[in-house]
Protein backbone atom coordinates (compact mmCIF):
# COMPACT_ATOMS: atom_id res chain seq x y z
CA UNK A 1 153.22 191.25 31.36
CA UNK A 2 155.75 192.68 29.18
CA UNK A 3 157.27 196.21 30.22
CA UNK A 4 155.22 198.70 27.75
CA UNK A 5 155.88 202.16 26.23
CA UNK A 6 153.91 204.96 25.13
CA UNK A 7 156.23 206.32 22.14
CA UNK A 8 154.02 209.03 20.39
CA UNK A 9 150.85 210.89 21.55
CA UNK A 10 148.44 213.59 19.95
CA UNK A 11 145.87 215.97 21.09
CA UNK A 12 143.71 218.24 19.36
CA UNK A 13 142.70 221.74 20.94
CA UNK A 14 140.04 221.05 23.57
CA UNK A 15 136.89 223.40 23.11
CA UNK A 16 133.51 224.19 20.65
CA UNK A 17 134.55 223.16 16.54
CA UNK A 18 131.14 223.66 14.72
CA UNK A 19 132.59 223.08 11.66
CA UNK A 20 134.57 219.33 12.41
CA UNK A 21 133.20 216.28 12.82
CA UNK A 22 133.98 214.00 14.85
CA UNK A 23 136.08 211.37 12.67
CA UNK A 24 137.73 214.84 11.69
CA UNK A 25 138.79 215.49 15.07
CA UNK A 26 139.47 211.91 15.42
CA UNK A 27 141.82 211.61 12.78
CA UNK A 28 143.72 214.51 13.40
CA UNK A 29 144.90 213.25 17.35
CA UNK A 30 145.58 209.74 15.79
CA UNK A 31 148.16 211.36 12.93
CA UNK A 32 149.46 213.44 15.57
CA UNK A 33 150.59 210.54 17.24
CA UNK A 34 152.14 208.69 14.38
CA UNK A 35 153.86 211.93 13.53
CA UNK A 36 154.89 212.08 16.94
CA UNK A 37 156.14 208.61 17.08
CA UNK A 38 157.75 208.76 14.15
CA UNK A 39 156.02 206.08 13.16
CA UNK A 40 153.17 205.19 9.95
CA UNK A 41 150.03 204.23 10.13
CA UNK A 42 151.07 200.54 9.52
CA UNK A 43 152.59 200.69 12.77
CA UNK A 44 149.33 200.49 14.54
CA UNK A 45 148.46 196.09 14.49
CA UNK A 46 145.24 197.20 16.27
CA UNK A 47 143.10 200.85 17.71
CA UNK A 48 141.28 200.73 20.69
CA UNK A 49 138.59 203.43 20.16
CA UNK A 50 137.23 205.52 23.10
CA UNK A 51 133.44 207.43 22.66
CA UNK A 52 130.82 208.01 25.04
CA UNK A 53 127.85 209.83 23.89
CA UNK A 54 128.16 209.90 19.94
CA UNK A 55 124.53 207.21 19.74
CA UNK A 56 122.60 209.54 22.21
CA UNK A 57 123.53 212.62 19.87
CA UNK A 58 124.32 211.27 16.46
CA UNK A 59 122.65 208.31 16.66
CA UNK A 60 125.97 206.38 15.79
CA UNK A 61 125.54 203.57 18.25
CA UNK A 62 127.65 201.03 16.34
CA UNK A 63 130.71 200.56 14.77
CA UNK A 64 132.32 204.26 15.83
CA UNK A 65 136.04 203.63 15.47
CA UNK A 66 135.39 201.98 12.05
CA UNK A 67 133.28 205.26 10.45
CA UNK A 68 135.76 207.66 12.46
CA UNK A 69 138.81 206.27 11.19
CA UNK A 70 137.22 205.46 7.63
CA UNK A 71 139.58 206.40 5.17
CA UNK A 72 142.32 207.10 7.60
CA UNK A 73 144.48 204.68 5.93
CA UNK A 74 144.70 201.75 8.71
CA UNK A 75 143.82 198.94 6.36
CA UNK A 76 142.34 196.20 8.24
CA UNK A 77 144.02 196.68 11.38
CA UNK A 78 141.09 195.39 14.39
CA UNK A 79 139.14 198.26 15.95
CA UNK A 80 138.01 197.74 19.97
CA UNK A 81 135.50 200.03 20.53
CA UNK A 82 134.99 200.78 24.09
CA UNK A 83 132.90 203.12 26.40
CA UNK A 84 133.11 203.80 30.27
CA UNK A 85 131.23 207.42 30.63
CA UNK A 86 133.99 209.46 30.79
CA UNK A 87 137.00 207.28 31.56
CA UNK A 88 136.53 205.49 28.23
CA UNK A 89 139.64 207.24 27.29
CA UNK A 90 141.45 205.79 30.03
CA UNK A 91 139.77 202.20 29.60
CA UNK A 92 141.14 202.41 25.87
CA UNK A 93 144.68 202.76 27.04
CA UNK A 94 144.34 200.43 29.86
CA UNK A 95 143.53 198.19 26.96
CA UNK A 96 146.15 199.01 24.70
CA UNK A 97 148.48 198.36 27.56
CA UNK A 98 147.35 194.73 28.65
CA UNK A 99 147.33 193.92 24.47
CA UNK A 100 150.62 194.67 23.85
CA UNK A 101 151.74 193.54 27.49
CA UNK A 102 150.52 190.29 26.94
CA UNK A 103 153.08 190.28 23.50
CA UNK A 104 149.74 189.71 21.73
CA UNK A 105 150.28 193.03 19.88
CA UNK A 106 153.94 194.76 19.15
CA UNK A 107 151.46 197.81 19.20
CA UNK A 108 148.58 199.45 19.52
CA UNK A 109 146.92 203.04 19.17
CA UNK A 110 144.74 204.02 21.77
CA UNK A 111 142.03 206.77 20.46
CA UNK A 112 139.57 208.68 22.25
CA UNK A 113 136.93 211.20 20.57
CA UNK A 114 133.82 213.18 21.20
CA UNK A 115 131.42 215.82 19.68
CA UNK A 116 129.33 217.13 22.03
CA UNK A 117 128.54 220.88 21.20
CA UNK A 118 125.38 220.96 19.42
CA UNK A 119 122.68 223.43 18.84
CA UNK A 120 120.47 221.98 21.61
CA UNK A 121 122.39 222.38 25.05
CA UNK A 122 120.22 220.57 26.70
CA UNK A 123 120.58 217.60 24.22
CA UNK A 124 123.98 217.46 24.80
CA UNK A 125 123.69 217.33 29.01
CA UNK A 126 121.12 214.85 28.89
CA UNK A 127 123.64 212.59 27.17
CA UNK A 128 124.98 212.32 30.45
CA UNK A 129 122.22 210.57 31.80
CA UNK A 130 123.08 207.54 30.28
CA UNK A 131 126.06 207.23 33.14
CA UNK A 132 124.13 205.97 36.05
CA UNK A 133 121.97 203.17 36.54
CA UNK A 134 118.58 204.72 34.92
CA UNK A 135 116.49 201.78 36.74
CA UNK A 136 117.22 203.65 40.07
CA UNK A 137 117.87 207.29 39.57
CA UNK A 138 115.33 208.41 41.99
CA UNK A 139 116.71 205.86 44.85
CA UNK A 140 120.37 207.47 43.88
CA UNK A 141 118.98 210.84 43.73
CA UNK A 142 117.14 210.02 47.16
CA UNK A 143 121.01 208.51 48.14
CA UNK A 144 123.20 211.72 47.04
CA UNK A 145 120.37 214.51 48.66
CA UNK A 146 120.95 212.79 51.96
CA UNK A 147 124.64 213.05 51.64
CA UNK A 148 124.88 216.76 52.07
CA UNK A 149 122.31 216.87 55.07
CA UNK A 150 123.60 219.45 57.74
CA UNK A 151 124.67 221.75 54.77
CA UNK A 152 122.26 224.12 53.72
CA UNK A 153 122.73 226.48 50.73
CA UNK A 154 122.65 230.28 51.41
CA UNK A 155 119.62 231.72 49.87
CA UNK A 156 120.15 232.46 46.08
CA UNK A 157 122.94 229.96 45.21
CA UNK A 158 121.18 227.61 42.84
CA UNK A 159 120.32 228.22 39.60
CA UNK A 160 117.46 226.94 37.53
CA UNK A 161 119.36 227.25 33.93
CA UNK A 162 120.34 223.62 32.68
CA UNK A 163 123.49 222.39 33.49
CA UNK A 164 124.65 218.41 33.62
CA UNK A 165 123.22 216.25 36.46
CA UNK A 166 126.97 215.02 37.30
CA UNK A 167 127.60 218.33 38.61
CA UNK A 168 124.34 217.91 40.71
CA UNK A 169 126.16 215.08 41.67
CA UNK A 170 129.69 216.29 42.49
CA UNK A 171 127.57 219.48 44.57
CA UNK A 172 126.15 216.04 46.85
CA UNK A 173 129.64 215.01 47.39
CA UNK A 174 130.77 218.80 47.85
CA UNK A 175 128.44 219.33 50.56
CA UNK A 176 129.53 215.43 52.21
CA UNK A 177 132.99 216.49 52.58
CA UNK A 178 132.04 220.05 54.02
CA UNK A 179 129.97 218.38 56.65
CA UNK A 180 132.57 215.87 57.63
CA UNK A 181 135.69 217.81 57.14
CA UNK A 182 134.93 221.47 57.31
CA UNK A 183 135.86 221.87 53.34
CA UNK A 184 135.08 225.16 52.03
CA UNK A 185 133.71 226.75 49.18
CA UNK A 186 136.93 229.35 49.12
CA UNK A 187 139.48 226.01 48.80
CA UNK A 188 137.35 224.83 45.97
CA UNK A 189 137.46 228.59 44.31
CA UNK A 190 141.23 227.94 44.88
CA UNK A 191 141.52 225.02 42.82
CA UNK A 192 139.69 226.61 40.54
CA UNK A 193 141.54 229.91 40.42
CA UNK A 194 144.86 227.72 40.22
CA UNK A 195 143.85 225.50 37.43
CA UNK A 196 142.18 228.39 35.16
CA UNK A 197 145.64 229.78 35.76
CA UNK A 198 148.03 227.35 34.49
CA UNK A 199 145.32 226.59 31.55
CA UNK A 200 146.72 230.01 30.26
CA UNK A 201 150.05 228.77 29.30
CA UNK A 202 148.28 225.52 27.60
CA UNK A 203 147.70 226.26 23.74
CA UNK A 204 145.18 223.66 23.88
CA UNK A 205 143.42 224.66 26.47
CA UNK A 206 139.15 225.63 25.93
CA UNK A 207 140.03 228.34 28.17
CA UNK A 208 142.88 231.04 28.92
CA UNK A 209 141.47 233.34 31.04
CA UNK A 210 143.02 233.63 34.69
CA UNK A 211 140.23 234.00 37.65
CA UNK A 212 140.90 234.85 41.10
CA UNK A 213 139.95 233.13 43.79
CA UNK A 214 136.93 235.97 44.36
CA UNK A 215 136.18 236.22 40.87
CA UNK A 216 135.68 232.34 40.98
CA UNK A 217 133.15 232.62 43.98
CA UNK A 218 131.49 235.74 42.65
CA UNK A 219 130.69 233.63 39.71
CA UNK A 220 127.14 232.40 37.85
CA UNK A 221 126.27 229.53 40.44
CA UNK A 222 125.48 226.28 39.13
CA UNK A 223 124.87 223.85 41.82
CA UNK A 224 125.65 224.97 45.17
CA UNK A 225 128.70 225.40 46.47
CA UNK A 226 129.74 224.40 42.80
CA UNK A 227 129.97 228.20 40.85
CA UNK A 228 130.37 228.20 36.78
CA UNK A 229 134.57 228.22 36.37
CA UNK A 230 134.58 225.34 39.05
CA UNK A 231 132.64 223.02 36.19
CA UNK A 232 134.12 221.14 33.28
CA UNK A 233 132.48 222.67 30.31
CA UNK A 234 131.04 220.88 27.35
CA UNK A 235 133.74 220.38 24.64
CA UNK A 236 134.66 219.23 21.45
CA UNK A 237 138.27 216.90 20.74
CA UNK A 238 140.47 213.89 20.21
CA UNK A 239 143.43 212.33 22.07
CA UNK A 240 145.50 209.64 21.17
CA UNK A 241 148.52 207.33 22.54
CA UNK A 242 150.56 204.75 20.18
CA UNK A 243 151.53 202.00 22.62
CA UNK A 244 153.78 199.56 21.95
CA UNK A 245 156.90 197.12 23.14
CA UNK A 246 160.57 198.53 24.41
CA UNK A 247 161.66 196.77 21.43
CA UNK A 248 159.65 198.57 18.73
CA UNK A 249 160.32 201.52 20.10
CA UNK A 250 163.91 201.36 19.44
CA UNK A 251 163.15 200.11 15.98
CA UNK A 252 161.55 203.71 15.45
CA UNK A 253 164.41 205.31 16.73
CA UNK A 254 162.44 206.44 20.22
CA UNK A 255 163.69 205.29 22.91
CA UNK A 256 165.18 208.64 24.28
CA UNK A 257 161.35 209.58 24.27
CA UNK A 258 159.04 207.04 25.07
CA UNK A 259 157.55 206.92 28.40
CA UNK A 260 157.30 203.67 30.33
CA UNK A 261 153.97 202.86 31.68
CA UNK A 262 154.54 201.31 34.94
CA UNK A 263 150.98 200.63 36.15
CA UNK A 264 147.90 201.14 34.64
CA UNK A 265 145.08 199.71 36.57
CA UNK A 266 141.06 200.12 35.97
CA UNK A 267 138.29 198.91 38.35
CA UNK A 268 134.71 199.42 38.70
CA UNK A 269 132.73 201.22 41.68
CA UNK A 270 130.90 199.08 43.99
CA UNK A 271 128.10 199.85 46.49
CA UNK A 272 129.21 201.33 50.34
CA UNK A 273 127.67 202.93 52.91
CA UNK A 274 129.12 207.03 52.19
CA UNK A 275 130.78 207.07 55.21
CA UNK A 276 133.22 203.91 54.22
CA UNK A 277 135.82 205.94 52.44
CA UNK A 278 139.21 204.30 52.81
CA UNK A 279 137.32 202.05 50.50
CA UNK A 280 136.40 204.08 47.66
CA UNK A 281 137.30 203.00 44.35
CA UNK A 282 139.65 205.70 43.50
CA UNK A 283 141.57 204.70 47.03
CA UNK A 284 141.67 201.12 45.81
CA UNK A 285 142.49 200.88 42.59
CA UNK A 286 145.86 203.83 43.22
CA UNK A 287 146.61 201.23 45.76
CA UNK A 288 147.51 198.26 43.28
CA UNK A 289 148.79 200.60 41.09
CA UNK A 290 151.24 201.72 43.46
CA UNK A 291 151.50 198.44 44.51
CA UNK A 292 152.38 197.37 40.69
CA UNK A 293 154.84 199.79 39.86
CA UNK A 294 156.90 199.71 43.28
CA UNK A 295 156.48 203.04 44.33
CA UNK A 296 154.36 205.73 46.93
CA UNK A 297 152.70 209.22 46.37
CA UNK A 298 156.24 210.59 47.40
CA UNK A 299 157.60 209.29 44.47
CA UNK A 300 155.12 211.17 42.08
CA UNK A 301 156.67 214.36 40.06
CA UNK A 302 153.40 215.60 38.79
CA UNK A 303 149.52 214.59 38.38
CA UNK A 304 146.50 215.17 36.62
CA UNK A 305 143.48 214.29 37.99
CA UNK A 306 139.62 214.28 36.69
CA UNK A 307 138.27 217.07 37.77
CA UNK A 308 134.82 217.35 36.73
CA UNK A 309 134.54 219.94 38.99
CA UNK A 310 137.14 221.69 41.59
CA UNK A 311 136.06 219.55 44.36
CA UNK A 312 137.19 216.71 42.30
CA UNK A 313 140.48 217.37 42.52
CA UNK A 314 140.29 217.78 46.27
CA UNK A 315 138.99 214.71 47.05
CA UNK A 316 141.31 212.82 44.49
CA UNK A 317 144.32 214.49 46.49
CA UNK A 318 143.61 212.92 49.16
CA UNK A 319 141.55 209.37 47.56
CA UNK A 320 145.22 209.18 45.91
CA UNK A 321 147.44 209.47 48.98
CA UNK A 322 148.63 212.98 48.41
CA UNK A 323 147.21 214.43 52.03
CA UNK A 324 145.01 212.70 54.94
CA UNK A 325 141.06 212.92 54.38
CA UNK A 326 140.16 216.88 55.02
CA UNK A 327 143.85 218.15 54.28
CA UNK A 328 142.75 218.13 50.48
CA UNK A 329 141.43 221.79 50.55
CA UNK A 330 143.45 223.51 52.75
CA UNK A 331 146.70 222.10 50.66
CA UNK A 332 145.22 223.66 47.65
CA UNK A 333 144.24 227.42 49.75
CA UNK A 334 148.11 226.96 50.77
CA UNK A 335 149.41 226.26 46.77
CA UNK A 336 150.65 223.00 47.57
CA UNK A 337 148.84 221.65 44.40
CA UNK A 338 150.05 224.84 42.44
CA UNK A 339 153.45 224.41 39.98
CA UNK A 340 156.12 225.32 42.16
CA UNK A 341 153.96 223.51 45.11
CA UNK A 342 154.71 220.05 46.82
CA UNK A 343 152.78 218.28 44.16
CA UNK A 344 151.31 220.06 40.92
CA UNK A 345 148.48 218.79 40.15
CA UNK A 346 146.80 219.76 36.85
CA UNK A 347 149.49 221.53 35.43
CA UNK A 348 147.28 221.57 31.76
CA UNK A 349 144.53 223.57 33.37
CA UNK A 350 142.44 220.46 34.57
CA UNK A 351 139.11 219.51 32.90
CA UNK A 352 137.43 222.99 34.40
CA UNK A 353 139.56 224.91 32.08
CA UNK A 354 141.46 222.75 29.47
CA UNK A 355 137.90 221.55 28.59
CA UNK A 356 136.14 218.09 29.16
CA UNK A 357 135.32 215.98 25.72
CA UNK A 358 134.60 213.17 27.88
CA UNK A 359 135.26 210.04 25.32
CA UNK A 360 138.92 212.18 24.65
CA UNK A 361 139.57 213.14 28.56
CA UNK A 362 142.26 210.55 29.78
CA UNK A 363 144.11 210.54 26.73
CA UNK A 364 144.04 214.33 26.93
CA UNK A 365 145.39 213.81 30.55
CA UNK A 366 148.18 211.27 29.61
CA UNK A 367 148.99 214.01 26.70
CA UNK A 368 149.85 216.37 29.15
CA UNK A 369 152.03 214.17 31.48
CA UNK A 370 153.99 212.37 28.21
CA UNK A 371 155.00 216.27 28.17
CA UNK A 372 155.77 216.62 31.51
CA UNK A 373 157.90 213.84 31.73
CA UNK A 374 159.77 214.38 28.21
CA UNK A 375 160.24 218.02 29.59
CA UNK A 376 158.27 219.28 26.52
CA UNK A 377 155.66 221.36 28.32
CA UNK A 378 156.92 224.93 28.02
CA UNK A 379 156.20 227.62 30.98
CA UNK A 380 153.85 224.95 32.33
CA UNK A 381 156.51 222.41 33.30
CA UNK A 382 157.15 220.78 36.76
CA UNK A 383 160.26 221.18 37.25
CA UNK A 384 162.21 217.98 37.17
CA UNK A 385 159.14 215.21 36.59
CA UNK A 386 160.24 211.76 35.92
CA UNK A 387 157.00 210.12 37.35
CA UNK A 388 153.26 211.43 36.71
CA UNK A 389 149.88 209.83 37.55
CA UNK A 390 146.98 210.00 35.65
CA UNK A 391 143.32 209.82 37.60
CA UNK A 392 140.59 209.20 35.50
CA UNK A 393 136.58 208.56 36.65
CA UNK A 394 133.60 207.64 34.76
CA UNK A 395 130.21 207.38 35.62
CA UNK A 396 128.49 206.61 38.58
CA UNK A 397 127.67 203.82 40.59
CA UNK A 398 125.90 204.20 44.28
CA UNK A 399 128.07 207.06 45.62
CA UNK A 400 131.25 206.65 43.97
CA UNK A 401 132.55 206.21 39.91
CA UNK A 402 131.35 203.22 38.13
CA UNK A 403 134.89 203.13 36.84
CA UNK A 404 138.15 204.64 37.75
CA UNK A 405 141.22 204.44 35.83
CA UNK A 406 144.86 204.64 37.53
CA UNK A 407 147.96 205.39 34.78
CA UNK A 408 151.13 205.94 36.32
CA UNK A 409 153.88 207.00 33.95
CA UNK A 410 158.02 207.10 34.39
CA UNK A 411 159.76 209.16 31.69
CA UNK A 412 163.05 208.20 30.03
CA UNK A 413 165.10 211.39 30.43
């Protein structure tokens, strides 16, 4: 594999946009990245196109990249079009990376979009259920209800409004970890609280409103011990990355800016017994990438992570290397995960607040670090990041993601 770069991204804001479709939204985050890059749209020998749920609520279930991009000026140039729930982002630059790795490509744009607000809420969370194996729900339902036995909800802490059945899911794993590791509810309001905070500095955010840590677990609950400001929301928005060789970026004059990617490494989610952890995907596959690009969680500056929900993010701390199994929570009750912290994690606000267009996530995640590590983030900047990592799940296979994406990033400066 050649060394690769990522020399221009785009985002558009993150949130509900009634009035654009989806190839507008699309089309914005691509030019954004050209613009970015300095670079036209010739300069794109191929787009990798990331959507998950556009044919269960449009009906498009062919051919998305092509009608999104139509009349976006990109000639002929091959579109990939690619879906893994919601690290099909993440898959589409993990794709864009091995092309122009392999010197096939001199470069490649990497596009992720989704429209998922519609009229009918509960058309657009049953689009989710097309990320598990539908053949045996009720075995995995069966599977996930016996993970949280030994932790009972109090009375009055579920809710019988509709809400997505991932975060039915993430509640089974919530209540796993408690019973195992004495997590609590009050470190996953502190995630929370801590990533609705930084979100305010984050013009692209879906949400800028700070909670406390209280006002988190005084909250609407959803699924228990999962309250409303702990869960992604449904959102509208694009992402995009322009890939390409060392060389080509210093033919565009970027080289000062581009950001190496030094591993980027995707696997899927096997079956195991719950209790087999050290072997969970997420641990595995941030193994080879670390592994790949030389280095250890003490070398990362800064990280965002999926979180789906605030537990999420604690069990990717630790999945990830960041703290031992059950250290995950109280690091984030003691800031440790907080800018300024040991390790910032989330510094755009996270998926609970910066918003959660699924097909758009990981780009939107390796947006934010590209700023991070070109110092270009504003009052939400770690201080000093020259290495981020980029965690992004999809789906869900047995008790873990179907497919986990790793992206770790080294910036020039």
């Amino acid at each position: 594999m050649h060394e690769t770069r990522i020399v221009g991204v785009g985002m558009t804001p993150f949130g509900r946009f009634p009035d654009l479709s989806l190839a507008q939204l699309a089309q914005q985050a691509a030019a954004a990245a050209l613009e970015d890059a300095g670079a036209p749209r010739s300069a794109a020998q191929a787009i990798v196109f990331a959507n998950a749920v556009q044919g269960a609520l449009e009906g498009q279930h062919g051919v998305r990249g092509q009608c999104a991009l139509d009349g976006a000026g990109f000639g002929n140039a091959p579109v990939f079009n690619v879906e893994n729930a919601c690290a099909s982002a993440s898959t589409a630059l993990n794709l864009a990376h091995v092309m122009v790795g392999s010197g096939a490509y001199d470069c490649v744009l990497a596009l992720g979009a989704e429209k998922m607000v519609t009229l009918d809420s509960a058309k657009s969370m049953a689009a989710f259920e097309g990320s598990w194996d539908l053949s045996r729900r009720d075995r995995t339902i069966a599977d996930l209800l016996a993970m949280g036995q030994g932790v009972t909800p109090p009375p009055g802490a579920e809710t019988g409004e509709p809400h997505s059945v991932f975060m039915d899911v993430y509640a089974a794993f919530c209540r796993h970890h408690m019973a195992h590791f004495g997590t609590t509810q009050r470190q996953m309001a502190a995630v929370s609280a801590k990533n609705h905070s930084h979100s305010v500095e984050n013009p692209r955010s879906q949400y800028r409103k700070p909670f406390s840590i209280d006002q988190v677990l005084a909250a609407r609950p959803i699924a228990w011990p999962l309250t409303l400001p702990m869960c992604s929301p449904i959102s509208d928005g694009a992402a995009a990355a322009l890939v390409c060789t060392a060389a080509f970026a210093e033919r565009l004059g970027q080289s000062a800016r581009a950001v190496r990617i030094r591993a980027s490494v995707l696997m899927a989610g096997e079956r195991r017994d719950p209790g087999d952890i050290d072997n969970h995907v997420a641990r595995k596959a941030s193994r080879r990438a670390y592994d790949l690009a030389g280095l250890g969680p003490n070398d990362i500056d800064v990280v965002e992570c999926h979180d789906a929900t605030a537990f999420g993010e604690i069990l990717q701390s630790e999945m990830l290397g960041f703290f031992e199994f059950g250290e995950g929570g109280p690091a984030a009750e003691r800031s440790a995960t907080t800018l300024g912290g040991r390790i910032p994690f989330n510094p755009s606000g996270g998926l609970e607040s910066k918003g959660h267009p699924i097909g758009a996530t990981g780009l939107g995640q390796v947006f934010e670090i590209v700023a991070q590590l070109r110092g270009e983030a504003g009052a939400r900047q770690a201080a000093g990041a020259r290495l981020g990592l980029v965690e992004n799940g999809g789906g869900l296979r047995g008790v873990e993601e179907a497919a986990v994406a790793i992206t770790i990033l080294e910036g020039a400066r």
